[in-house]
N, C-alpha and C. Protein backbone atom coordinates (compact mmCIF):
# COMPACT_ATOMS: atom_id res chain seq x y z
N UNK A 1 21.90 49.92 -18.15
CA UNK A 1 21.90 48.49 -18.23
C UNK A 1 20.46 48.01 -18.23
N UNK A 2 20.39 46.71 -18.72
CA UNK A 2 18.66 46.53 -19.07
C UNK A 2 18.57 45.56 -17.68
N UNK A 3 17.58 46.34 -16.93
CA UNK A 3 17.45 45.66 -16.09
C UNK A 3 16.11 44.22 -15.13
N UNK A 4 15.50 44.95 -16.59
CA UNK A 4 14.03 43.45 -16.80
C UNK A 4 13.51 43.15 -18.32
N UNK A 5 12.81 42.47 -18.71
CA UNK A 5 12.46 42.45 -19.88
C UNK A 5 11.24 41.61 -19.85
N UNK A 6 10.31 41.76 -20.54
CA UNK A 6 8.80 40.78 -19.92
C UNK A 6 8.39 40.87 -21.48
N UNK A 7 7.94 39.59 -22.19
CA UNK A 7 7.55 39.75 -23.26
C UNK A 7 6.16 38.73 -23.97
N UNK A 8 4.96 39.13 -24.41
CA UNK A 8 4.12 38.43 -24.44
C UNK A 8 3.95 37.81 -26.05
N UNK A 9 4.31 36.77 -26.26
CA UNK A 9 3.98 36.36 -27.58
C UNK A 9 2.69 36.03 -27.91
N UNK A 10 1.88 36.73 -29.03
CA UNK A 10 0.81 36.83 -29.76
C UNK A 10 0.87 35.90 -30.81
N UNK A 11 1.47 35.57 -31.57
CA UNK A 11 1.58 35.24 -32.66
C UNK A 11 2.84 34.94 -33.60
N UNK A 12 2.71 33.33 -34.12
CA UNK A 12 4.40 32.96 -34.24
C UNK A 12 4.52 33.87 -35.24
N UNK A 13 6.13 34.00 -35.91
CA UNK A 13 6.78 34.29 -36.62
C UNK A 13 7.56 33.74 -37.71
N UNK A 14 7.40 33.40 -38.62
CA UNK A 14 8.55 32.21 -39.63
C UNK A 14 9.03 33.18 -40.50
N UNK A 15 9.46 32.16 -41.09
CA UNK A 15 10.47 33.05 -42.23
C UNK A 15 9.85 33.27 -43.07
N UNK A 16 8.69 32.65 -43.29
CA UNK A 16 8.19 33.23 -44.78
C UNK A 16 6.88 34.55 -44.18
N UNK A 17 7.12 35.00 -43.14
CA UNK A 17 6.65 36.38 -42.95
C UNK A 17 6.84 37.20 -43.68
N UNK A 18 8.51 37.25 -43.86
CA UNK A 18 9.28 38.42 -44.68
C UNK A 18 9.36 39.39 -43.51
N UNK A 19 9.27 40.59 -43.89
CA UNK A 19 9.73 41.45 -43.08
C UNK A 19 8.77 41.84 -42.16
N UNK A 20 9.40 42.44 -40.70
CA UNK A 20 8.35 42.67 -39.56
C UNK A 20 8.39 44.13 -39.35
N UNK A 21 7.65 44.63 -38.23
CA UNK A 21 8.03 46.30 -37.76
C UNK A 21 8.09 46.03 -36.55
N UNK A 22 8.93 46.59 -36.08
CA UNK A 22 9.08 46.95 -34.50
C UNK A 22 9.08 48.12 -34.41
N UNK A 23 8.48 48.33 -33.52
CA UNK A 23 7.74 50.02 -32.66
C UNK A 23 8.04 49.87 -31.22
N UNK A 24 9.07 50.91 -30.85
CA UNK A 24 9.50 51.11 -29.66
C UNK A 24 9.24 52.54 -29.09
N UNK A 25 8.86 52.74 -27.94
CA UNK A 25 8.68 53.88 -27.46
C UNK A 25 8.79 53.83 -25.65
N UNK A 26 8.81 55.28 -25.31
CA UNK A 26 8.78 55.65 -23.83
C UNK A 26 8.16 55.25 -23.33
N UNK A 27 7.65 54.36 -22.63
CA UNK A 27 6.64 54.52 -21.59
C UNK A 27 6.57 55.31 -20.30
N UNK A 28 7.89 55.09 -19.91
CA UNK A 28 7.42 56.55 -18.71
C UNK A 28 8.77 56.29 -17.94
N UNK A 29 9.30 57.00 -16.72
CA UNK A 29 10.59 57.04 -16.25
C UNK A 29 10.15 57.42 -14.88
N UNK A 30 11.60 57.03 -14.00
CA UNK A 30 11.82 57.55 -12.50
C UNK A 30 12.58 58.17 -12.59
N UNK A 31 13.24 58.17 -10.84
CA UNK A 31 14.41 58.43 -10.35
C UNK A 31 15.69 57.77 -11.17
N UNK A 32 15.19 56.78 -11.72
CA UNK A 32 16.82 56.45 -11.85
C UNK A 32 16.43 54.96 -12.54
N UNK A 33 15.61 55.05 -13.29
CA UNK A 33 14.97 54.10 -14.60
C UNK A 33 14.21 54.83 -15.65
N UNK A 34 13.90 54.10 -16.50
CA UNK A 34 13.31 54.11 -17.52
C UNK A 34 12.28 52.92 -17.90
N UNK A 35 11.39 53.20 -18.79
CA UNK A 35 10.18 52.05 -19.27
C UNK A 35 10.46 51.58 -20.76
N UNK A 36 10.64 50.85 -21.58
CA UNK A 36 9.71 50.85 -22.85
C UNK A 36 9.19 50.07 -22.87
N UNK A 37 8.16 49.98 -24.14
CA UNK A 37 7.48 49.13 -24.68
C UNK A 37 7.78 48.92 -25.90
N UNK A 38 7.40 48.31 -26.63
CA UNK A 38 7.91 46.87 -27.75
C UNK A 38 6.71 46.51 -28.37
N UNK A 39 6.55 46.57 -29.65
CA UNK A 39 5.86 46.29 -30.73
C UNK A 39 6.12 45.56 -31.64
N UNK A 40 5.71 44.25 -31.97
CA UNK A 40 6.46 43.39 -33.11
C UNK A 40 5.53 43.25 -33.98
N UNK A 41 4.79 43.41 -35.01
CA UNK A 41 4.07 43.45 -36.06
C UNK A 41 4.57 42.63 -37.51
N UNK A 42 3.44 41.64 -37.85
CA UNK A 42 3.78 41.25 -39.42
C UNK A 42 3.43 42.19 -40.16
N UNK A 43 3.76 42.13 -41.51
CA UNK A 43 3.26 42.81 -42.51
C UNK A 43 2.15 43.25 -42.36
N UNK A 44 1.05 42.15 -41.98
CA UNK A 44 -0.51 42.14 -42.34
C UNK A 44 -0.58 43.15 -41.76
N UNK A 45 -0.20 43.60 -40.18
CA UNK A 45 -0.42 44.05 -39.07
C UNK A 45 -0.91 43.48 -37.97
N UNK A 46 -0.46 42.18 -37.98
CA UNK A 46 -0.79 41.22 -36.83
C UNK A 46 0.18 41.03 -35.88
N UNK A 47 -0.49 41.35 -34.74
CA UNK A 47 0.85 41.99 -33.73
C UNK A 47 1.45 40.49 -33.19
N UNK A 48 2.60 40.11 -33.75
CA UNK A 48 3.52 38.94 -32.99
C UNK A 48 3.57 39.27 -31.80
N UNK A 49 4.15 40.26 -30.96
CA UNK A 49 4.65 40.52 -29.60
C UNK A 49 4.43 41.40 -29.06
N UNK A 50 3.89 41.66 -27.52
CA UNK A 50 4.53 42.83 -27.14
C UNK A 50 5.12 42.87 -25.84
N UNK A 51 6.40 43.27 -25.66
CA UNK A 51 7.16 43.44 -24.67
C UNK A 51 7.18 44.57 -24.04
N UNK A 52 8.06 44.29 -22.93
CA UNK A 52 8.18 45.84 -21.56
C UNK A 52 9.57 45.95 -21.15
N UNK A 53 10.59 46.65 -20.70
CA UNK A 53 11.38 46.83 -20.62
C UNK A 53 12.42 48.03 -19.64
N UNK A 54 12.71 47.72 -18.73
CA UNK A 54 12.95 48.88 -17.66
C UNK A 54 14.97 48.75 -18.21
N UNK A 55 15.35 50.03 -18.18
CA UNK A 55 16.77 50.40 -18.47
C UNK A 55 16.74 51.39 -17.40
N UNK A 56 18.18 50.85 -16.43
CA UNK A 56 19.07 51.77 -15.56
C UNK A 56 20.19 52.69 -16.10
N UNK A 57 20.26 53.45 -16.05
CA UNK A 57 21.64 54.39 -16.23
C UNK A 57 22.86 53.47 -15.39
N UNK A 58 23.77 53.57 -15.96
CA UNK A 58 25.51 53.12 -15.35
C UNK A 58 26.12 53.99 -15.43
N UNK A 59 26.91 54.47 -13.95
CA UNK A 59 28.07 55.43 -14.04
C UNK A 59 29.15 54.41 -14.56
N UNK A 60 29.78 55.07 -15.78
CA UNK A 60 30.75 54.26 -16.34
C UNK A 60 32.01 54.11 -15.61
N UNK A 61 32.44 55.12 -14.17
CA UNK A 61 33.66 55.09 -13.31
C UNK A 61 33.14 53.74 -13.01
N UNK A 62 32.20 53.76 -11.82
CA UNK A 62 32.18 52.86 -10.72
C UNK A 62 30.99 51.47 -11.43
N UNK A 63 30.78 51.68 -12.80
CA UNK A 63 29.98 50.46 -13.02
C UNK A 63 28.77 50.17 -11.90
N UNK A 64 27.84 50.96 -11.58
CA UNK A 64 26.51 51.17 -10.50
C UNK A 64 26.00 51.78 -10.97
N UNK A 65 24.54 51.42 -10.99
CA UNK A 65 23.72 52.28 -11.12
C UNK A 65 24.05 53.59 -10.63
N UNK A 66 22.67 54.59 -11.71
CA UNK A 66 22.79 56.02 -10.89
C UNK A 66 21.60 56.58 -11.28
N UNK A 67 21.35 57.36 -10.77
CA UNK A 67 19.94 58.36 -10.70
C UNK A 67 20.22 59.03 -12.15
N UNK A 68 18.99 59.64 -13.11
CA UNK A 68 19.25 60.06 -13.99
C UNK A 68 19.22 61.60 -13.74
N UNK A 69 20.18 61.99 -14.79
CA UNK A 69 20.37 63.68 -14.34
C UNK A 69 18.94 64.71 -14.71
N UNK A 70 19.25 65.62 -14.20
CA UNK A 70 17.99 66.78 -14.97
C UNK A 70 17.74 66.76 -16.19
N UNK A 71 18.69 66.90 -17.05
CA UNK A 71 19.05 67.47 -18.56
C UNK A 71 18.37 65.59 -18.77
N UNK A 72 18.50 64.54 -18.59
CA UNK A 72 18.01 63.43 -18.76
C UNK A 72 16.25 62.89 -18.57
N UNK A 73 16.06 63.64 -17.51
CA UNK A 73 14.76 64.01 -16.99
C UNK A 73 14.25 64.57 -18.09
N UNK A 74 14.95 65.87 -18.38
CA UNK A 74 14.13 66.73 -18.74
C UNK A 74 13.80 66.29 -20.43
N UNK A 75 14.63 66.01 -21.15
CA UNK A 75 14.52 65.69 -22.41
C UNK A 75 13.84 63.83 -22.42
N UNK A 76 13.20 63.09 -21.30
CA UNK A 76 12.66 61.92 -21.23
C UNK A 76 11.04 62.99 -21.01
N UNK A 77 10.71 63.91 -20.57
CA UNK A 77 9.99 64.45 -20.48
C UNK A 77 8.91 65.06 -21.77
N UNK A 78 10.18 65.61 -22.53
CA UNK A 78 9.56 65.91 -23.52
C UNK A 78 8.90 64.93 -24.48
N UNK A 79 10.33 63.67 -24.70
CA UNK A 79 9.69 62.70 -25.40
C UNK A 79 8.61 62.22 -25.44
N UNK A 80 7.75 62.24 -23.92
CA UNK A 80 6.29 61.55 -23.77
C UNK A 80 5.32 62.26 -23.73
N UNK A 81 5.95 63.60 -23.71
CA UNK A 81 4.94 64.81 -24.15
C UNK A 81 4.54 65.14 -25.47
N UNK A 82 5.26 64.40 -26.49
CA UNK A 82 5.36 64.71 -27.52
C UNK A 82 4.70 63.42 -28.60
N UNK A 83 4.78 62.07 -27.46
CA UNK A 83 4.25 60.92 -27.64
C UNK A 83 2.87 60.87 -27.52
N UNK A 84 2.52 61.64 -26.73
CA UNK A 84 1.00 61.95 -25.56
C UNK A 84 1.09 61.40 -24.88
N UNK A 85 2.31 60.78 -24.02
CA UNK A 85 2.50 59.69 -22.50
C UNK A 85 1.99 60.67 -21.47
């Protein structure tokens, strides 16, 4: 479940932008969260936004949070190893 979201606007956005990029990635993890970050880019490469973002795991029985498993760990691990986090 997303459990914060913080987002800094740089630079408006209209419609006659046309199309944008968003770039999302790991930023880093706990016990029993997660980080990202958020990239909003025009064409030009003028960065509209950038946001932050913490996600909890939900046990889907009991709807609560939960600690993330090893095998979850372990492959959030690689991702930022592989990112250079």
């Amino acid at each position: 479940m997303l459990a914060h979201v913080g987002i800094d606007y740089r630079s408006e956005l209209t419609q006659d932008d046309g199309e944008i990029l968003v770039r999302c990635r790991l930023a880093g993890f706990g016990g029993s969260s997660l980080r990202t970050r958020e990239e909003i880019l025009k064409a030009d490469g003028t960065v509209s936004a950038n946001a932050e973002a913490v996600v909890v795991p939900r046990d889907p029985q009991t709807q609560r949070a939960r600690r993330l498993t090893a095998d979850e760990r372990r492959i959030l691990a690689e991702e930022l190893a592989r990112d250079g986090g």
